[in-house]
N, C-alpha and C. Protein backbone atom coordinates (compact mmCIF):
# COMPACT_ATOMS: atom_id res chain seq x y z
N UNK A 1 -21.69 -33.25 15.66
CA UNK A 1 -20.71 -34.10 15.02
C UNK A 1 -20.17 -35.07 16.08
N UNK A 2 -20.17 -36.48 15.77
CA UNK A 2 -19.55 -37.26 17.06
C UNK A 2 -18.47 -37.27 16.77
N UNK A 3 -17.47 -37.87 17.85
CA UNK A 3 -16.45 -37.89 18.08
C UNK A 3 -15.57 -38.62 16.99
N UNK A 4 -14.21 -38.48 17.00
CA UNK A 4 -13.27 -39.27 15.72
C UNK A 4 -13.16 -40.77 16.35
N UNK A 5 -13.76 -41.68 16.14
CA UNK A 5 -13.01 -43.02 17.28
C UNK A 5 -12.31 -43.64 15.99
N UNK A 6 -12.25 -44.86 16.50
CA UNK A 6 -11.43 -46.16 15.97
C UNK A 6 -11.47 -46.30 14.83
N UNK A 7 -13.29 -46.67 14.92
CA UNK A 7 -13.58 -47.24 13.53
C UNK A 7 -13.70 -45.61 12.22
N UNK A 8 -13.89 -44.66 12.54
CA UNK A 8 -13.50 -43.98 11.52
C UNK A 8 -12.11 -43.10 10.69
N UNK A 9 -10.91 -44.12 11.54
CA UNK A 9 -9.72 -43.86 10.99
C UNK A 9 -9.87 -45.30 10.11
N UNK A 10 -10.15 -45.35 8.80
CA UNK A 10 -10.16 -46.10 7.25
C UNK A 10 -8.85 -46.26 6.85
N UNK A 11 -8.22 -47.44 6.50
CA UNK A 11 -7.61 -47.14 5.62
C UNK A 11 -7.58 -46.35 4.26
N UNK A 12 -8.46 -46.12 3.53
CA UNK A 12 -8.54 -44.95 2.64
C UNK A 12 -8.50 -43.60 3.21
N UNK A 13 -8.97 -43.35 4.11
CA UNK A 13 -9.00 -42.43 4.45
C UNK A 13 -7.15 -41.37 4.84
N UNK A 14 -6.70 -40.44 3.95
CA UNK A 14 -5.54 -39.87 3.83
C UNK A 14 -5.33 -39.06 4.74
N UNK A 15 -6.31 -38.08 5.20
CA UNK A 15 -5.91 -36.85 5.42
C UNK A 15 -7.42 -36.52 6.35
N UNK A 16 -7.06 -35.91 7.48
CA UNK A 16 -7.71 -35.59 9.03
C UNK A 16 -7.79 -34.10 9.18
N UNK A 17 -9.00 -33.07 8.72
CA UNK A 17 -8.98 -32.19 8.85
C UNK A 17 -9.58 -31.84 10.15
N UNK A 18 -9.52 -30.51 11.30
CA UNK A 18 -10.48 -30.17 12.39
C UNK A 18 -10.23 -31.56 13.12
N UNK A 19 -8.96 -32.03 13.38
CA UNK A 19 -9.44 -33.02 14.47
C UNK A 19 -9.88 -33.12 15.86
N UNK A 20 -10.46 -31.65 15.80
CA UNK A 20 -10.43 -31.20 17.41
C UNK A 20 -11.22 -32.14 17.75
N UNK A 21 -12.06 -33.01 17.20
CA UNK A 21 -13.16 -33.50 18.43
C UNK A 21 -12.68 -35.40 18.62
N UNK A 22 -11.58 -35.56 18.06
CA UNK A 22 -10.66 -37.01 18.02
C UNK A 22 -10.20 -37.47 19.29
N UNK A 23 -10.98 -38.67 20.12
CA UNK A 23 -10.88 -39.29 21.25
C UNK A 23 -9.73 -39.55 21.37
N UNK A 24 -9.49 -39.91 22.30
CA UNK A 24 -8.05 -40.45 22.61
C UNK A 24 -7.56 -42.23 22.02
N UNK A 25 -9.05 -42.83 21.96
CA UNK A 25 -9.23 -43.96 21.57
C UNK A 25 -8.58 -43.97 20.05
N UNK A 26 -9.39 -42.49 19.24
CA UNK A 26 -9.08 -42.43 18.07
C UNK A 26 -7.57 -42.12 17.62
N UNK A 27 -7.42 -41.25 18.44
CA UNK A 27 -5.82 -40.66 18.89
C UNK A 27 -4.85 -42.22 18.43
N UNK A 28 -5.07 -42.89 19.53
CA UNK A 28 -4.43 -44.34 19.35
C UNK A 28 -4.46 -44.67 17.99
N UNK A 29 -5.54 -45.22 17.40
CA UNK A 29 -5.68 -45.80 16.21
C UNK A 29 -5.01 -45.11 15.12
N UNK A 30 -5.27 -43.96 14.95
CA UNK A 30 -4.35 -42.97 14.35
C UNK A 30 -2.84 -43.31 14.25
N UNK A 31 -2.16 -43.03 15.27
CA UNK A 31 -1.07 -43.58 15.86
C UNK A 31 -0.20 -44.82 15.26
N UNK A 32 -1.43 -45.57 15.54
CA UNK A 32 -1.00 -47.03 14.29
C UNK A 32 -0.42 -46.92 13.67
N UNK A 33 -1.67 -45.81 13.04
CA UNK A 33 -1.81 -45.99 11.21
C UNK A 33 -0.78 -45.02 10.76
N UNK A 34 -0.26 -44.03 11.23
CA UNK A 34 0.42 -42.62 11.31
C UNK A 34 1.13 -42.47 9.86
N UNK A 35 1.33 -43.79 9.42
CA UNK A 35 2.41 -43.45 8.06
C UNK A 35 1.59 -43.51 7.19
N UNK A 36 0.01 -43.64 7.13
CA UNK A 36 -1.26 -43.94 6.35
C UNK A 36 -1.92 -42.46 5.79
N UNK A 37 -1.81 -41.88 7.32
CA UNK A 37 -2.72 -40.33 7.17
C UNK A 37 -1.68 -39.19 7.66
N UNK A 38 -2.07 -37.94 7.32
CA UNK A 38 -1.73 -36.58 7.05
C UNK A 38 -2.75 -35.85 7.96
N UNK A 39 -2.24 -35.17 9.31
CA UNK A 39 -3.81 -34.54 9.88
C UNK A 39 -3.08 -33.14 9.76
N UNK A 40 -4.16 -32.15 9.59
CA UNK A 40 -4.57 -30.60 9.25
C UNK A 40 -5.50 -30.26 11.00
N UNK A 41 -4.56 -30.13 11.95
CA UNK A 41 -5.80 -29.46 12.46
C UNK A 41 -6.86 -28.03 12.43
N UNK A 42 -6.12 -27.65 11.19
CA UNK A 42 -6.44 -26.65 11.30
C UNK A 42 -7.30 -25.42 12.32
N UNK A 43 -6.20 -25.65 12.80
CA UNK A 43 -6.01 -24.62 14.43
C UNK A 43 -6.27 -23.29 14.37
N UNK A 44 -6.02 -22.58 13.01
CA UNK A 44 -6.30 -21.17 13.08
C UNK A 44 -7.88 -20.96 13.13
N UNK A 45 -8.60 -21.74 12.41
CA UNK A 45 -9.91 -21.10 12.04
C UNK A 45 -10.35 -21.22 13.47
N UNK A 46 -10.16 -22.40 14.94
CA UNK A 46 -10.91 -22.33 15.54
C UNK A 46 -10.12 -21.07 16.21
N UNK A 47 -9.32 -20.89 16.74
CA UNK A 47 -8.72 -19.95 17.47
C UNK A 47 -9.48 -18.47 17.04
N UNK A 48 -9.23 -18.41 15.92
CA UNK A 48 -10.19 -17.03 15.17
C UNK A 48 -11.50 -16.83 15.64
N UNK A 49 -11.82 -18.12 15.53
CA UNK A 49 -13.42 -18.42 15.60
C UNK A 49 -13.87 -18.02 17.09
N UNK A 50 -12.87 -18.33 18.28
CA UNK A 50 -13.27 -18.25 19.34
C UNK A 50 -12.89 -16.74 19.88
N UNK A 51 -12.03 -16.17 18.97
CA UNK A 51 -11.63 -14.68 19.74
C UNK A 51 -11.96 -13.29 18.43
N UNK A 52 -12.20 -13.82 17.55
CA UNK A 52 -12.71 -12.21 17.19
C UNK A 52 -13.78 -12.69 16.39
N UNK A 53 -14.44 -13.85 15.91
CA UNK A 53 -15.61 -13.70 15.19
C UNK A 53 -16.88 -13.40 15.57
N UNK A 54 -16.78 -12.95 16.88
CA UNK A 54 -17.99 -12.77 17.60
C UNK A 54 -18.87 -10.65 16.93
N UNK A 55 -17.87 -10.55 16.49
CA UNK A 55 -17.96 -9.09 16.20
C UNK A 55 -18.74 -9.22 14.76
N UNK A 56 -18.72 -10.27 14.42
CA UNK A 56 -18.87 -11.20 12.90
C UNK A 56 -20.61 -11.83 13.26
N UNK A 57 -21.22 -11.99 13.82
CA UNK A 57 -21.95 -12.29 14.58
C UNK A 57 -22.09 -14.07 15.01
N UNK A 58 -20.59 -14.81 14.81
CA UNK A 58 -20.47 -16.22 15.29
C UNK A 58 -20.80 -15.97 16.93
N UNK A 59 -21.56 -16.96 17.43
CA UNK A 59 -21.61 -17.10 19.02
C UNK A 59 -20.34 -17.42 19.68
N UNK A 60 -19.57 -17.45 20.90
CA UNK A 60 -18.80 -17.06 21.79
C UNK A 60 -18.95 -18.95 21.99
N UNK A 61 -20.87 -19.78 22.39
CA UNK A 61 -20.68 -20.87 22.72
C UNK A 61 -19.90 -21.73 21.46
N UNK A 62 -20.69 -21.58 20.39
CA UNK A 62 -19.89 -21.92 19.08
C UNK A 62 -18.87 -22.64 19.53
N UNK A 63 -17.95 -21.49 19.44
CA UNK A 63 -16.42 -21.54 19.24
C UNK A 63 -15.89 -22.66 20.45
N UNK A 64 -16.50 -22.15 21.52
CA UNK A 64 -15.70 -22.89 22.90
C UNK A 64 -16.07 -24.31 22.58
N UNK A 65 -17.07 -25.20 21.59
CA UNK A 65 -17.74 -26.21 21.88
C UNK A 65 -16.27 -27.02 21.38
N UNK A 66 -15.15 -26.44 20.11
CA UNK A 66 -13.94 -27.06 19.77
C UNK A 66 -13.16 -26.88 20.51
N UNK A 67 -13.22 -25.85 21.07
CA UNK A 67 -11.73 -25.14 22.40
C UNK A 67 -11.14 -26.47 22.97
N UNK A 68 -12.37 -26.95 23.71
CA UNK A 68 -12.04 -27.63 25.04
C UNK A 68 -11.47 -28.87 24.45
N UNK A 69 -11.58 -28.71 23.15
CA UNK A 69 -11.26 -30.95 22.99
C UNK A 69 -10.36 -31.14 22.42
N UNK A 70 -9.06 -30.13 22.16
CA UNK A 70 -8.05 -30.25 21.44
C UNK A 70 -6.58 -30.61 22.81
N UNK A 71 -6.97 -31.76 23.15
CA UNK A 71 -5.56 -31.67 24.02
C UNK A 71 -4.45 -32.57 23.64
N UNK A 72 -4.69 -32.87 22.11
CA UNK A 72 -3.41 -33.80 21.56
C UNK A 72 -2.36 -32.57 21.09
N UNK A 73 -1.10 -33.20 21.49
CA UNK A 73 0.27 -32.51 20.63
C UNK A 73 0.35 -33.40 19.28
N UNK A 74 0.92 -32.99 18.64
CA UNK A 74 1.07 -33.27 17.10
C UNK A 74 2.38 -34.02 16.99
N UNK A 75 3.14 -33.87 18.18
CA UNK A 75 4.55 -34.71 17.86
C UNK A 75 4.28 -36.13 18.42
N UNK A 76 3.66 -36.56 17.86
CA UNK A 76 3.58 -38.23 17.82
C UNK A 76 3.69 -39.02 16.41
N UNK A 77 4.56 -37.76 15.42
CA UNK A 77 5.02 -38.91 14.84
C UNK A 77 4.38 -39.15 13.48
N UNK A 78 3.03 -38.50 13.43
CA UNK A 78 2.40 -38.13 12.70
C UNK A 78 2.31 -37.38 11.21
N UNK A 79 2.13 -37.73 10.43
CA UNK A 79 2.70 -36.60 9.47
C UNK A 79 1.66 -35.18 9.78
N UNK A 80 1.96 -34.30 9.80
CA UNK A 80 1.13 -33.26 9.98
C UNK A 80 1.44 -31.97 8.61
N UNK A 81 0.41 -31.24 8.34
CA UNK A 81 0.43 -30.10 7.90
C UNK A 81 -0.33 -28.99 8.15
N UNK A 82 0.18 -27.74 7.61
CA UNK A 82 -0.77 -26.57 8.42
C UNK A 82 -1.81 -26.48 7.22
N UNK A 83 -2.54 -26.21 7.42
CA UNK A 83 -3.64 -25.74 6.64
C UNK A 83 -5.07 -25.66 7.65
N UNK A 84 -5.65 -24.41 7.05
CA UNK A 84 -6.90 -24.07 7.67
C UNK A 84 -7.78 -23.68 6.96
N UNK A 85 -8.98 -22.97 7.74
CA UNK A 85 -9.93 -22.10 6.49
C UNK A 85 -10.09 -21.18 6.94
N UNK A 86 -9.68 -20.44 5.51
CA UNK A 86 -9.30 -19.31 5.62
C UNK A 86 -10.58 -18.12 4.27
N UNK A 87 -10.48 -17.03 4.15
CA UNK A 87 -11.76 -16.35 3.87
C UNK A 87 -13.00 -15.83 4.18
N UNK A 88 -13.01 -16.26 5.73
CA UNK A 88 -13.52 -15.54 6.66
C UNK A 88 -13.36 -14.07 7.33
N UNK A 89 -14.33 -13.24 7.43
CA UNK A 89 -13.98 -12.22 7.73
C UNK A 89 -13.21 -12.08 8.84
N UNK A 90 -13.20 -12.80 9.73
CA UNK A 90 -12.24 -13.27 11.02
C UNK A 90 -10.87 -14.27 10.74
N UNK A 91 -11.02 -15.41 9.04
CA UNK A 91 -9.82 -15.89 8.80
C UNK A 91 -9.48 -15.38 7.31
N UNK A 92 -9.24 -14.06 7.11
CA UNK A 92 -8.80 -13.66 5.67
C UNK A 92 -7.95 -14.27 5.17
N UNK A 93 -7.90 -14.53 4.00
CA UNK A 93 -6.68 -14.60 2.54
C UNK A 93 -5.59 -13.56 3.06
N UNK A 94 -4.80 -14.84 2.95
CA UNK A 94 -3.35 -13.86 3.04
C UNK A 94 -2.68 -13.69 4.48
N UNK A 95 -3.48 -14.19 5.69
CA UNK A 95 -2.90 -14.42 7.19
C UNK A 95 -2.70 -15.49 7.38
N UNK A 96 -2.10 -17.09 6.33
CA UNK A 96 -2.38 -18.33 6.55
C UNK A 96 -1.22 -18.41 7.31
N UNK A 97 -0.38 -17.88 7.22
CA UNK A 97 1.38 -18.09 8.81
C UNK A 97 0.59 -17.74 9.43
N UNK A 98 -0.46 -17.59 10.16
CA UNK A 98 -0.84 -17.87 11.12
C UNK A 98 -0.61 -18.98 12.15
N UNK A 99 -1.09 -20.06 11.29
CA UNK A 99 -1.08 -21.50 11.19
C UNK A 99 0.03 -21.71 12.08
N UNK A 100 1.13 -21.27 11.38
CA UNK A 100 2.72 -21.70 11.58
C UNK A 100 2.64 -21.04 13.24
N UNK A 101 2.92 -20.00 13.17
CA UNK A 101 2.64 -19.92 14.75
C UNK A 101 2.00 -20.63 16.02
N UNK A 102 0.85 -20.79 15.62
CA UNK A 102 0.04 -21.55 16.35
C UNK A 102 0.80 -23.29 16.55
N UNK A 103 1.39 -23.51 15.63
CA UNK A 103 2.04 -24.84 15.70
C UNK A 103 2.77 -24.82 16.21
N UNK A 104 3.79 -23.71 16.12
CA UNK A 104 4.87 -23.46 17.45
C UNK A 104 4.43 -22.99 19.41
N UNK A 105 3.50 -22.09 19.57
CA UNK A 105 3.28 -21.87 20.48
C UNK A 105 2.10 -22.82 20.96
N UNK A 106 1.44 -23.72 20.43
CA UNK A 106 0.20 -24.70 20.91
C UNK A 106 0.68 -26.09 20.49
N UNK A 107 1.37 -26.26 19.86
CA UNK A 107 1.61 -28.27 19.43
C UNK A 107 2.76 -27.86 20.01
N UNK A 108 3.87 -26.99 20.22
CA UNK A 108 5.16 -27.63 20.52
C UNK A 108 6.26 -27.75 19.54
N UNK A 109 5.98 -27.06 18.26
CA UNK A 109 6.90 -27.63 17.08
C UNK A 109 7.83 -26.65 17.51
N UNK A 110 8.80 -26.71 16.30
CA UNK A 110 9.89 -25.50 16.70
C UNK A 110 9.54 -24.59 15.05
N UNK A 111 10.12 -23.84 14.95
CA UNK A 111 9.34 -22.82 13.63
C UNK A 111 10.13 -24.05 12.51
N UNK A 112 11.10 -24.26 12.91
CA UNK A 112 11.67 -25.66 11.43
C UNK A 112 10.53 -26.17 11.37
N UNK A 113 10.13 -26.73 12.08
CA UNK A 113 9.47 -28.32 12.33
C UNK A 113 7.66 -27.45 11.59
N UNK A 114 7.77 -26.28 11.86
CA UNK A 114 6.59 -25.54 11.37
C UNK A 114 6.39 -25.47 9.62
N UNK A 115 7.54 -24.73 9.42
CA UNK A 115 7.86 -24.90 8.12
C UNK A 115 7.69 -25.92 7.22
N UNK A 116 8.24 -26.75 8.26
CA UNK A 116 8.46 -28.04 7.14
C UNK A 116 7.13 -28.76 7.11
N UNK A 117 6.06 -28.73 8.00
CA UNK A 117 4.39 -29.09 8.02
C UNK A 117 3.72 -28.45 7.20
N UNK A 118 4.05 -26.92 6.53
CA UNK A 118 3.65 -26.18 5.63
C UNK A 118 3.91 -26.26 4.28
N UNK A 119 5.24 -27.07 4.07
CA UNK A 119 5.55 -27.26 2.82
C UNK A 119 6.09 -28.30 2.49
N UNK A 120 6.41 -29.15 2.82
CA UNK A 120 6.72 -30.56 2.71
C UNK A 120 5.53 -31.08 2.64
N UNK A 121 4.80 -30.79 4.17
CA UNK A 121 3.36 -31.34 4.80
C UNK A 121 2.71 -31.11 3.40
N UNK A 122 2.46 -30.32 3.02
CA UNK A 122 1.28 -30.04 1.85
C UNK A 122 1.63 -31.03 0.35
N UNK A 123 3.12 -30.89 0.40
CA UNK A 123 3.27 -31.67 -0.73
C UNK A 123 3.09 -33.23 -0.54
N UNK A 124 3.33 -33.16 0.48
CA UNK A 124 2.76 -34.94 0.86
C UNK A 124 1.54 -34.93 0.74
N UNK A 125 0.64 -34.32 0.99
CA UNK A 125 -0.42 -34.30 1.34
C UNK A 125 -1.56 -34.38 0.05
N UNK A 126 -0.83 -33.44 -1.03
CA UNK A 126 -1.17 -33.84 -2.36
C UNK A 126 -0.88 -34.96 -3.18
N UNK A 127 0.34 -35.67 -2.29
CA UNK A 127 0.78 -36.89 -3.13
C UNK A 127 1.80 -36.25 -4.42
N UNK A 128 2.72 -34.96 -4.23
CA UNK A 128 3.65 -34.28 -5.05
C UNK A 128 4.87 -34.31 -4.27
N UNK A 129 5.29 -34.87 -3.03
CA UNK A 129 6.39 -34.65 -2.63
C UNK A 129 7.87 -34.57 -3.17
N UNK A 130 7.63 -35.50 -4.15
CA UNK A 130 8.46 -36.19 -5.73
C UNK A 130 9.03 -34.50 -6.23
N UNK A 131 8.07 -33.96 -6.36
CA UNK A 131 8.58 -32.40 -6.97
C UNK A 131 8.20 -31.12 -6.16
N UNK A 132 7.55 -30.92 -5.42
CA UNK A 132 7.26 -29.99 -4.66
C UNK A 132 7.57 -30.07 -2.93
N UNK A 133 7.31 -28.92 -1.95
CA UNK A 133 7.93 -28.66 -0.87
C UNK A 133 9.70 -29.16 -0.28
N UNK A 134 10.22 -29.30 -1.34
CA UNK A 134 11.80 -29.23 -0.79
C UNK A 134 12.36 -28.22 -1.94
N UNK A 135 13.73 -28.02 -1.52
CA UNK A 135 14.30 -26.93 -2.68
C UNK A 135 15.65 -27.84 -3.39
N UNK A 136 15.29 -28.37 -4.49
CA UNK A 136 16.14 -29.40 -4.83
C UNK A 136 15.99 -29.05 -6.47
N UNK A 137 16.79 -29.82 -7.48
CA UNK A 137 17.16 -29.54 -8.63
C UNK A 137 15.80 -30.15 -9.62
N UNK A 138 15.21 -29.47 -9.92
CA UNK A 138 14.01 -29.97 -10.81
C UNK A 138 12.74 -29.62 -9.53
N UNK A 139 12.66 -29.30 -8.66
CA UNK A 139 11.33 -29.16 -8.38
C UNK A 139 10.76 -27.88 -8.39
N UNK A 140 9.74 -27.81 -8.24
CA UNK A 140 8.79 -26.16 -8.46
C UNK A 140 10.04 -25.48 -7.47
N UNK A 141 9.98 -23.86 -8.07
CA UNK A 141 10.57 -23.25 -6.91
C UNK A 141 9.91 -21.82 -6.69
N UNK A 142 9.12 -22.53 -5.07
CA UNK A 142 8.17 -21.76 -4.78
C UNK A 142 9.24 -20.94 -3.35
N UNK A 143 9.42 -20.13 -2.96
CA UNK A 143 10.35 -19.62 -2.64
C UNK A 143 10.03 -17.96 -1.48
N UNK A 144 10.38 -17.77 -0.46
CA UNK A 144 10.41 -17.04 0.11
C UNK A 144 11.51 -16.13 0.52
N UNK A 145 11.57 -14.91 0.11
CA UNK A 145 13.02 -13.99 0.51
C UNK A 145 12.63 -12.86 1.56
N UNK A 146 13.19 -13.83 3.23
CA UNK A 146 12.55 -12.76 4.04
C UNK A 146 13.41 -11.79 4.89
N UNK A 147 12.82 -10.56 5.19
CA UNK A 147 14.01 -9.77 6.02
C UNK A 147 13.70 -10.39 7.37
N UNK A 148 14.75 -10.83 8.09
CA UNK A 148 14.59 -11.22 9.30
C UNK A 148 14.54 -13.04 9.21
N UNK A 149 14.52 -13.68 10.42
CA UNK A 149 15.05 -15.27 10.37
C UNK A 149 14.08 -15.54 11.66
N UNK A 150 12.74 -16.97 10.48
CA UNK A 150 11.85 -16.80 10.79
C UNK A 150 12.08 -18.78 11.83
N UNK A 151 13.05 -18.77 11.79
CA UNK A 151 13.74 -19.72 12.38
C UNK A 151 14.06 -19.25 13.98
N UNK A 152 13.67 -18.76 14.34
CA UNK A 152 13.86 -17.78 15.19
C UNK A 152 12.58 -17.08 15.82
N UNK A 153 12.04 -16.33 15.10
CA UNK A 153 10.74 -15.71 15.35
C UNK A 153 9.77 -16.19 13.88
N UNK A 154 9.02 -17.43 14.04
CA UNK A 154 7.78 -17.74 13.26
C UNK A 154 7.08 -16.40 12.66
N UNK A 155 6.45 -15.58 14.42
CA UNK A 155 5.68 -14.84 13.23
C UNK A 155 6.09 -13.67 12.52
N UNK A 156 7.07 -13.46 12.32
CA UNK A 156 8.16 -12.39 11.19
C UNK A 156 7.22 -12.86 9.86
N UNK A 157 6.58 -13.96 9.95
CA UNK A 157 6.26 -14.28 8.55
C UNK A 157 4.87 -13.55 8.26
N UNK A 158 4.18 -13.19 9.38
CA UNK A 158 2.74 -12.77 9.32
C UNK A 158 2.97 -11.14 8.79
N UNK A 159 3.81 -10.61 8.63
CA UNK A 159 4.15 -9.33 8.14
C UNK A 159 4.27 -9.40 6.65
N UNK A 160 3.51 -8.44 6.31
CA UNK A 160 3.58 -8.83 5.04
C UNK A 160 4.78 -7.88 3.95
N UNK A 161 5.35 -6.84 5.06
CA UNK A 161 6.19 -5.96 4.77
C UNK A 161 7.50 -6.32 4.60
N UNK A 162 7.76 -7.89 5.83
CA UNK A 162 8.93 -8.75 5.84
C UNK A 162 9.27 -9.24 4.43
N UNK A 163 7.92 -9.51 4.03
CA UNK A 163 8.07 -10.64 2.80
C UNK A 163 8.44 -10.10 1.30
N UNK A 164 10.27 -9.89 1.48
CA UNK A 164 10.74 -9.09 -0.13
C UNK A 164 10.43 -9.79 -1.12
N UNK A 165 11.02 -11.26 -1.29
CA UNK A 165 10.56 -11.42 -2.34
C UNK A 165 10.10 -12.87 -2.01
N UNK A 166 8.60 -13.14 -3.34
CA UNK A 166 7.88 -13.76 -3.18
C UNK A 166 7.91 -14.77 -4.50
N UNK A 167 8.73 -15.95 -4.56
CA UNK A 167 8.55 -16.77 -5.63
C UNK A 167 7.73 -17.98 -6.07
N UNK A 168 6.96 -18.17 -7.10
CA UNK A 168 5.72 -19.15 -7.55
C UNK A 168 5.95 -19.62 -8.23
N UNK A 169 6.32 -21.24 -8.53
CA UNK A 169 6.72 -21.64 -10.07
C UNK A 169 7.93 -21.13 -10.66
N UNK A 170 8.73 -21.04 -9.55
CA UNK A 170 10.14 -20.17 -10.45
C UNK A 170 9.76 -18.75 -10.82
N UNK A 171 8.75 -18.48 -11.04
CA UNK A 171 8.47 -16.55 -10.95
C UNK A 171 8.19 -15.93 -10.03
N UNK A 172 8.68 -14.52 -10.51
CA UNK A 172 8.79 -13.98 -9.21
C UNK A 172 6.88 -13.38 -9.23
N UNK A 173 6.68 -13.59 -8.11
CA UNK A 173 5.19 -13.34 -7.67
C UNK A 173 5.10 -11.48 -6.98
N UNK A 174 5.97 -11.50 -6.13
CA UNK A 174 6.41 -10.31 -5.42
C UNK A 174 7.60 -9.76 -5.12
N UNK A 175 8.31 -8.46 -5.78
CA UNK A 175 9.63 -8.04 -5.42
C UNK A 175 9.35 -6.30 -4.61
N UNK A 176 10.21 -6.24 -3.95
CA UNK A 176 9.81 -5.03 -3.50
C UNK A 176 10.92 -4.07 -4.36
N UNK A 177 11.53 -3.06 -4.23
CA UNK A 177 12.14 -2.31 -5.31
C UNK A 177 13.21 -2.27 -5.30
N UNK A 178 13.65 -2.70 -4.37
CA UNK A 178 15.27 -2.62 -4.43
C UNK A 178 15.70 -4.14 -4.87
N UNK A 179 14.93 -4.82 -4.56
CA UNK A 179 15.32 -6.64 -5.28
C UNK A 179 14.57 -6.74 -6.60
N UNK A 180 14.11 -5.93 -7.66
CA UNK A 180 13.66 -5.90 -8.57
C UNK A 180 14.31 -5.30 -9.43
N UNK A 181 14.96 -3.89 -9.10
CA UNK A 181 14.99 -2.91 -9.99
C UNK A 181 16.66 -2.36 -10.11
N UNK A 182 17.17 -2.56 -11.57
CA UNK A 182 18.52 -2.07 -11.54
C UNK A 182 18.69 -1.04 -11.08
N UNK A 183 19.85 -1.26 -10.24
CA UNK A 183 20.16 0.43 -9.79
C UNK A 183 20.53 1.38 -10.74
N UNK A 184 20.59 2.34 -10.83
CA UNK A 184 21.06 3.66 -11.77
C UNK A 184 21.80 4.36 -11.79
N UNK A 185 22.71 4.09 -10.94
CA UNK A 185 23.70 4.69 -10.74
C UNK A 185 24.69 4.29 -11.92
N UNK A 186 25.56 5.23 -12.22
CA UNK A 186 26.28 5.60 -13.44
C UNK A 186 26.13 5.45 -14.75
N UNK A 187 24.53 5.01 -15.17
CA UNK A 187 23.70 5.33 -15.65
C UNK A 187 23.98 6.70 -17.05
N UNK A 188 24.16 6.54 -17.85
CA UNK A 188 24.59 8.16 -18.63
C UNK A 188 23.22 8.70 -19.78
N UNK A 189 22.51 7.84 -20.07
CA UNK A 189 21.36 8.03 -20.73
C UNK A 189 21.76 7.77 -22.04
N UNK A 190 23.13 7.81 -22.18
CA UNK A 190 23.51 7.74 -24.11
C UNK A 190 23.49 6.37 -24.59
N UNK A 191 23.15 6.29 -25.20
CA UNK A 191 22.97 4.94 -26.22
C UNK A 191 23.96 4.81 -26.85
N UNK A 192 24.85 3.34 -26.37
CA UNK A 192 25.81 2.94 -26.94
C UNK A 192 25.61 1.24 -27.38
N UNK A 193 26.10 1.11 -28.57
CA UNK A 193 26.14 -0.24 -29.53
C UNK A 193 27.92 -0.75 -29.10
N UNK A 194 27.45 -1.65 -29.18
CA UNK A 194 28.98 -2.66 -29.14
C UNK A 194 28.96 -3.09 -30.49
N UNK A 195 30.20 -3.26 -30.77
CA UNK A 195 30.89 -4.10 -32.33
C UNK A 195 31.38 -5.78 -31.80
């Protein structure tokens, strides 16, 4: 695959997935354009790729051939979001805070600045920002209720034990039992009618 230069940052072109192999030349042009495109480096799959898929039978050279060419930070301004690929036996369904981490400890973000690439980022990214990734009156409310403050420690989120409750569309997706379930206490079992 050659390199990202000049001429293949398009104006049509929205959204920059894997930019690991993006010159510095391209870097620039990018830069320009920054309020044009949305880049995904999606950072987890290579990171995965280079430290446990080898057990998977991916090669070791593989992986290192992206390692070495990722030396842009993401705070230039850029719109960015996390997203990767994921469904690999090395990037399963369901470890995508991954992502978020990696954006904090390798780009430099702070876990806000993470967050908000994950869910803002995405809704821009679909062209839904209008109703989705903020928590405002009329938009989807996709929603996270976590033990612990991930503002603080990112990967609190990779636990999946943290995560009480889990909201999709205004429903609840995941409650654990004590945020689900009336308590019972004083409870009498008799059936009573009101007038």
């Amino acid at each position: 695959m050659p390199p990202l230069s000049t001429e293949k940052v398009r104006p049509l072109c929205i959204w920059i997935v894997h930019r690991i192999l993006m010159t510095l030349k391209g870097m620039d042009a990018l830069e320009k354009k920054k309020s044009k495109h949305i880049v995904a480096p999606a950072i987890n799959w290579l990171i995965a790729t280079l430290h446990d898929a080898v057990a998977f039978g991916y090669t070791t050279e593989k992986a290192e051939q992206g390692q070495s060419s990722d030396p842009f930070t993401l705070s230039s301004g850029i719109s960015d979001t996390c997203f990767s690929d994921y469904g690999f036996a090395w990037t399963p369904h369901g470890t995508y805070a991954r992502d978020l981490a990696h954006f904090v400890e390798r780009f430099g973000f702070t876990p806000h600045e993470s967050i908000i690439a994950a869910t803002y980022g995405m809704a821009k990214l679909f062209m839904r920002s209008h109703e989705m990734g903020q928590i405002k009156v009329g938009n989807y409310a996709d929603c996270l209720v976590v033990d612990g403050n991930p503002l603080k420690d990112i990967t609190i989120l990779q636990n999946h034990d943290l995560l009480n409750i889990i909201m999709i569309n205004g429903r609840v997706h995941k409650a654990g039992a004590k945020e689900y379930v009336i308590p019972t206490q004083g409870l009498t079992g008799i059936h009573s009618t009101t007038n």
